[in-house]
Structures are given as C-alpha cells and as structure tokens.
C-alpha atoms as a PDB file:
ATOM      1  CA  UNK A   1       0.000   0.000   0.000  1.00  0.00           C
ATOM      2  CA  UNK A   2       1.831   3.651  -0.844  1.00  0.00           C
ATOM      3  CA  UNK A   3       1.198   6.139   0.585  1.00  0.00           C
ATOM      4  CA  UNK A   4      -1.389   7.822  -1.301  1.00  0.00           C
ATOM      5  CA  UNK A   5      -3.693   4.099  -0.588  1.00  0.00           C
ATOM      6  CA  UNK A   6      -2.676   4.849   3.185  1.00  0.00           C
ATOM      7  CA  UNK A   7      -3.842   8.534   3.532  1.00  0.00           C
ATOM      8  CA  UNK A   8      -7.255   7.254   1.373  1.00  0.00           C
ATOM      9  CA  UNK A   9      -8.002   4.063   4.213  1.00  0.00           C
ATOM     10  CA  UNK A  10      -7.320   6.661   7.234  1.00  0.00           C
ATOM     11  CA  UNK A  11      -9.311   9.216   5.594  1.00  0.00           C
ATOM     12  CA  UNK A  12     -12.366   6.865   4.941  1.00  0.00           C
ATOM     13  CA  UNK A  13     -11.528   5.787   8.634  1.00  0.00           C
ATOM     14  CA  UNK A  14     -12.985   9.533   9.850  1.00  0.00           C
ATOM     15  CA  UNK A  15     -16.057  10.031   8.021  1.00  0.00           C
ATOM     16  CA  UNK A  16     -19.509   8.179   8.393  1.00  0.00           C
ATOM     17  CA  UNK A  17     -20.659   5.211   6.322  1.00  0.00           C
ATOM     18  CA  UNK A  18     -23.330   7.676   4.904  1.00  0.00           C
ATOM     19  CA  UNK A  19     -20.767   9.876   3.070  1.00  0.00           C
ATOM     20  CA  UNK A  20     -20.144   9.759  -0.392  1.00  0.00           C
ATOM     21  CA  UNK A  21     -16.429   9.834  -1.383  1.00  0.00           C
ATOM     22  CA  UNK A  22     -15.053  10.829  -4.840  1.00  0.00           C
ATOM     23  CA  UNK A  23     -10.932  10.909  -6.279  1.00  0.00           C
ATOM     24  CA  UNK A  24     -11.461  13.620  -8.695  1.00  0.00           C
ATOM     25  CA  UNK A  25      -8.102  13.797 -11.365  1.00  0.00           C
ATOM     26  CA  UNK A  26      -7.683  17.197 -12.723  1.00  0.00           C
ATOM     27  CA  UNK A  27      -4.561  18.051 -15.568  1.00  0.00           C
ATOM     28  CA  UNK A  28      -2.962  21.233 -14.584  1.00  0.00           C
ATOM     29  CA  UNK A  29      -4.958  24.090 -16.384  1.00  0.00           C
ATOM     30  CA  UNK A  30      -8.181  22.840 -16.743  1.00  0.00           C
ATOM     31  CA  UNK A  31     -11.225  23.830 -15.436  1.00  0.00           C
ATOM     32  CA  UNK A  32     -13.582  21.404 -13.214  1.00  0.00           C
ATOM     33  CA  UNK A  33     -16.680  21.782 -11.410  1.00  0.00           C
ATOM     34  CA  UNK A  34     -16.981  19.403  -8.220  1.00  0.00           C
ATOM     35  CA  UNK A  35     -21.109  18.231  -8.195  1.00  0.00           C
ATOM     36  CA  UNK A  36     -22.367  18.012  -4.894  1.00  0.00           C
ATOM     37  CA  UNK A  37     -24.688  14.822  -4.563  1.00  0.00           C
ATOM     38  CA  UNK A  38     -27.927  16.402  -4.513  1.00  0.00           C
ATOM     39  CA  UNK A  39     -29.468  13.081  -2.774  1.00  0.00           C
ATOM     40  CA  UNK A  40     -30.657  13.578   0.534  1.00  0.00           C
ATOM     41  CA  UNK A  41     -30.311  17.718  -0.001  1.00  0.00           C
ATOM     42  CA  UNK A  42     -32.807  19.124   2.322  1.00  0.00           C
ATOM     43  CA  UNK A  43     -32.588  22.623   0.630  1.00  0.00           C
ATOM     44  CA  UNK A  44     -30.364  24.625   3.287  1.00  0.00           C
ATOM     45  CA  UNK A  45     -27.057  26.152   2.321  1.00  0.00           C
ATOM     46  CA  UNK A  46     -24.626  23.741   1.266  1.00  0.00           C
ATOM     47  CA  UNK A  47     -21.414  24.360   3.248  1.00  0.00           C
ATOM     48  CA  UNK A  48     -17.731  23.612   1.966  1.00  0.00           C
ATOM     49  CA  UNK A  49     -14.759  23.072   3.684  1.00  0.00           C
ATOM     50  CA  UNK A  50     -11.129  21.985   3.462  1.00  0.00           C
ATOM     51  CA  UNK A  51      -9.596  18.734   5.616  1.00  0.00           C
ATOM     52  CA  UNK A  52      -6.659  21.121   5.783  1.00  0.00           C
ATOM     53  CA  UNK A  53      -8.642  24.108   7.490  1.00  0.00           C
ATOM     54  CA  UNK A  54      -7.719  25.852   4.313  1.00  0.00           C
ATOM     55  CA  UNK A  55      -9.905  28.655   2.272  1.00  0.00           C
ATOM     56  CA  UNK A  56     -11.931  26.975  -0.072  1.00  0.00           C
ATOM     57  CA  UNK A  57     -12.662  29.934  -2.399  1.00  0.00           C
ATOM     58  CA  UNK A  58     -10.156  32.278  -3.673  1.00  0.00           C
ATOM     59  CA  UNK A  59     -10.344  33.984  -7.376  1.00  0.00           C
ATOM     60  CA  UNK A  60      -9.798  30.256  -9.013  1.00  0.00           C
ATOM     61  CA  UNK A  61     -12.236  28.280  -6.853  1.00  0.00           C
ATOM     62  CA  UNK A  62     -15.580  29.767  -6.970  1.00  0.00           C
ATOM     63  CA  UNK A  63     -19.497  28.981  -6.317  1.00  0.00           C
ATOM     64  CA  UNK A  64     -21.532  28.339  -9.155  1.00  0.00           C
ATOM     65  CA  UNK A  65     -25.466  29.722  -9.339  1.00  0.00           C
ATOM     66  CA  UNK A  66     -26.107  26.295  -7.897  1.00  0.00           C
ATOM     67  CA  UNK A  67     -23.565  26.121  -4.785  1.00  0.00           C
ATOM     68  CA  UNK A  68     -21.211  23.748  -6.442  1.00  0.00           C
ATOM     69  CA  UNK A  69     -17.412  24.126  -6.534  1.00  0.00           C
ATOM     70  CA  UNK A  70     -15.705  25.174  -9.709  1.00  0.00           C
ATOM     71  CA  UNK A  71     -11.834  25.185 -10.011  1.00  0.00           C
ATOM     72  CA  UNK A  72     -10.555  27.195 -12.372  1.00  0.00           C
ATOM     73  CA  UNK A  73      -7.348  27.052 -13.945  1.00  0.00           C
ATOM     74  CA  UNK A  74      -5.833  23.999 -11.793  1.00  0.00           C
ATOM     75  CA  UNK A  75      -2.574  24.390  -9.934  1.00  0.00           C
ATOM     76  CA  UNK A  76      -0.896  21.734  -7.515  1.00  0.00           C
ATOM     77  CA  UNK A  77      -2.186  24.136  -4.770  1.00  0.00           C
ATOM     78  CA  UNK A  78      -6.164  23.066  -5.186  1.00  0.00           C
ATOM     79  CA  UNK A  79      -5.027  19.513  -4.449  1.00  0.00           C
ATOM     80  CA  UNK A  80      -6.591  18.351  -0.899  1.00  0.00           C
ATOM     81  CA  UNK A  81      -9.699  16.987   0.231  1.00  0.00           C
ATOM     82  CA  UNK A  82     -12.904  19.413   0.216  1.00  0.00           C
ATOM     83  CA  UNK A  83     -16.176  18.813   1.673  1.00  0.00           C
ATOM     84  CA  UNK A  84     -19.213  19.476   0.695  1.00  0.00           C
ATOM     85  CA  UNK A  85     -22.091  19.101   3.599  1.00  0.00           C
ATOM     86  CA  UNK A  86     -24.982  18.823   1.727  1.00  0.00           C
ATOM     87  CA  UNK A  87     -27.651  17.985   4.947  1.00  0.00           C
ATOM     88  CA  UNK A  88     -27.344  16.929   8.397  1.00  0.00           C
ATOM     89  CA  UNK A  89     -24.640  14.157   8.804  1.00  0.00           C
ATOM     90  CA  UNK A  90     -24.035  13.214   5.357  1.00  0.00           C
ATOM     91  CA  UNK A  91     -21.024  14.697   3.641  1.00  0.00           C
ATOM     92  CA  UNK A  92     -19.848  14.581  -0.253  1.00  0.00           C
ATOM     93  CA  UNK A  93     -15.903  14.460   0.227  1.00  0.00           C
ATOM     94  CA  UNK A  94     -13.845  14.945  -2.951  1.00  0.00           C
ATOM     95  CA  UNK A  95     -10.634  14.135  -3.268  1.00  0.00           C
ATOM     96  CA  UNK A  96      -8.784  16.379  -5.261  1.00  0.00           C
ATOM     97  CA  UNK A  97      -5.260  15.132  -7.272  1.00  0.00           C
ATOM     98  CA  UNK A  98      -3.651  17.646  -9.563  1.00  0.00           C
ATOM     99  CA  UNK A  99      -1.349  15.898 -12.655  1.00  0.00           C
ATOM    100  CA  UNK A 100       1.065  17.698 -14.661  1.00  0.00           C
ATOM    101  CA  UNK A 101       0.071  18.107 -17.773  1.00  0.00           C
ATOM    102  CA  UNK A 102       1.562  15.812 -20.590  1.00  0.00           C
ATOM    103  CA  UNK A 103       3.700  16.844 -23.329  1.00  0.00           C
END
C-alpha cells in the first residue's frame, strides 16, 4: 500500500458510512466543477470546507449559481480533500489530485 492508498483508508476511517467519497483527477490548467450529490439535499445552504482548514474559495475556486465548486485554472495548490455538507450528517468528500500536464 503507498502512501497515497494509506492517507485514502485513514481518511475513509474519519467520516460516516453515509458519506459519499469521490478521487477527482484534474490536468494542470483545466477547469472542473466538483457536483455536490444532490441526494438527501434538504434545501439549506450547502457548506464547503477543506480537511486542511484551508480557504476553499479564492479567485480560481468559486461557487456556481447552484452552490457547487468550480476550479478554475488547476494548480498543484487546489489539491486536498474538500467537503461538501450537503444535509445533516451526510457529507460529499472529494478528493482532489492535480497531474502535470503531458507533453
């Protein structure tokens, strides 16, 4: 197991059997919008966060109309975990791994 595999299993460890976990692979430069699940979405404010405590939005990672997360221009510095808590206990976590891009 490297350890990428090993930071995955601990980090499925801490969440609830409800969430909904996602490895999202995004090429440096590209644009991607991460979908909250919209099952079990009570209709309150969805609510994102970083594992890392880190600021979510910045002038690259913004809201859409419809509360989802859109990166913009990919660097190595969006990689991490974000979480999306989309109603009470039940949480959309996306892992986020930035590749180069390939020549």
């Amino acid at each position: 197991m490297n350890l990428y595999d090993k930071y995955i299993f601990l980090l499925l460890t801490i969440f609830s059997a409800r969430d909904i976990v996602e490895t999202v692979n995004i090429t440096e430069g590209e644009t991607r919008t991460l979908n909250c699940t919209k099952e079990f979405y009570d209709g309150r404010d969805r609510k994102w966060t970083r594992k890392d405590g880190g600021t979510v939005f910045n002038n690259r990672r913004v809201l859409t109309e419809d509360a989802q997360l859109q990166i913009i221009d990919a660097s190595v510095v969006d990689a991490g975990v974000y979480i999306c808590k989309n109603a009470p206990q039940i949480n959309h976590i996306f892992i986020v791994r930035i590749q180069g891009r390939s020549m």
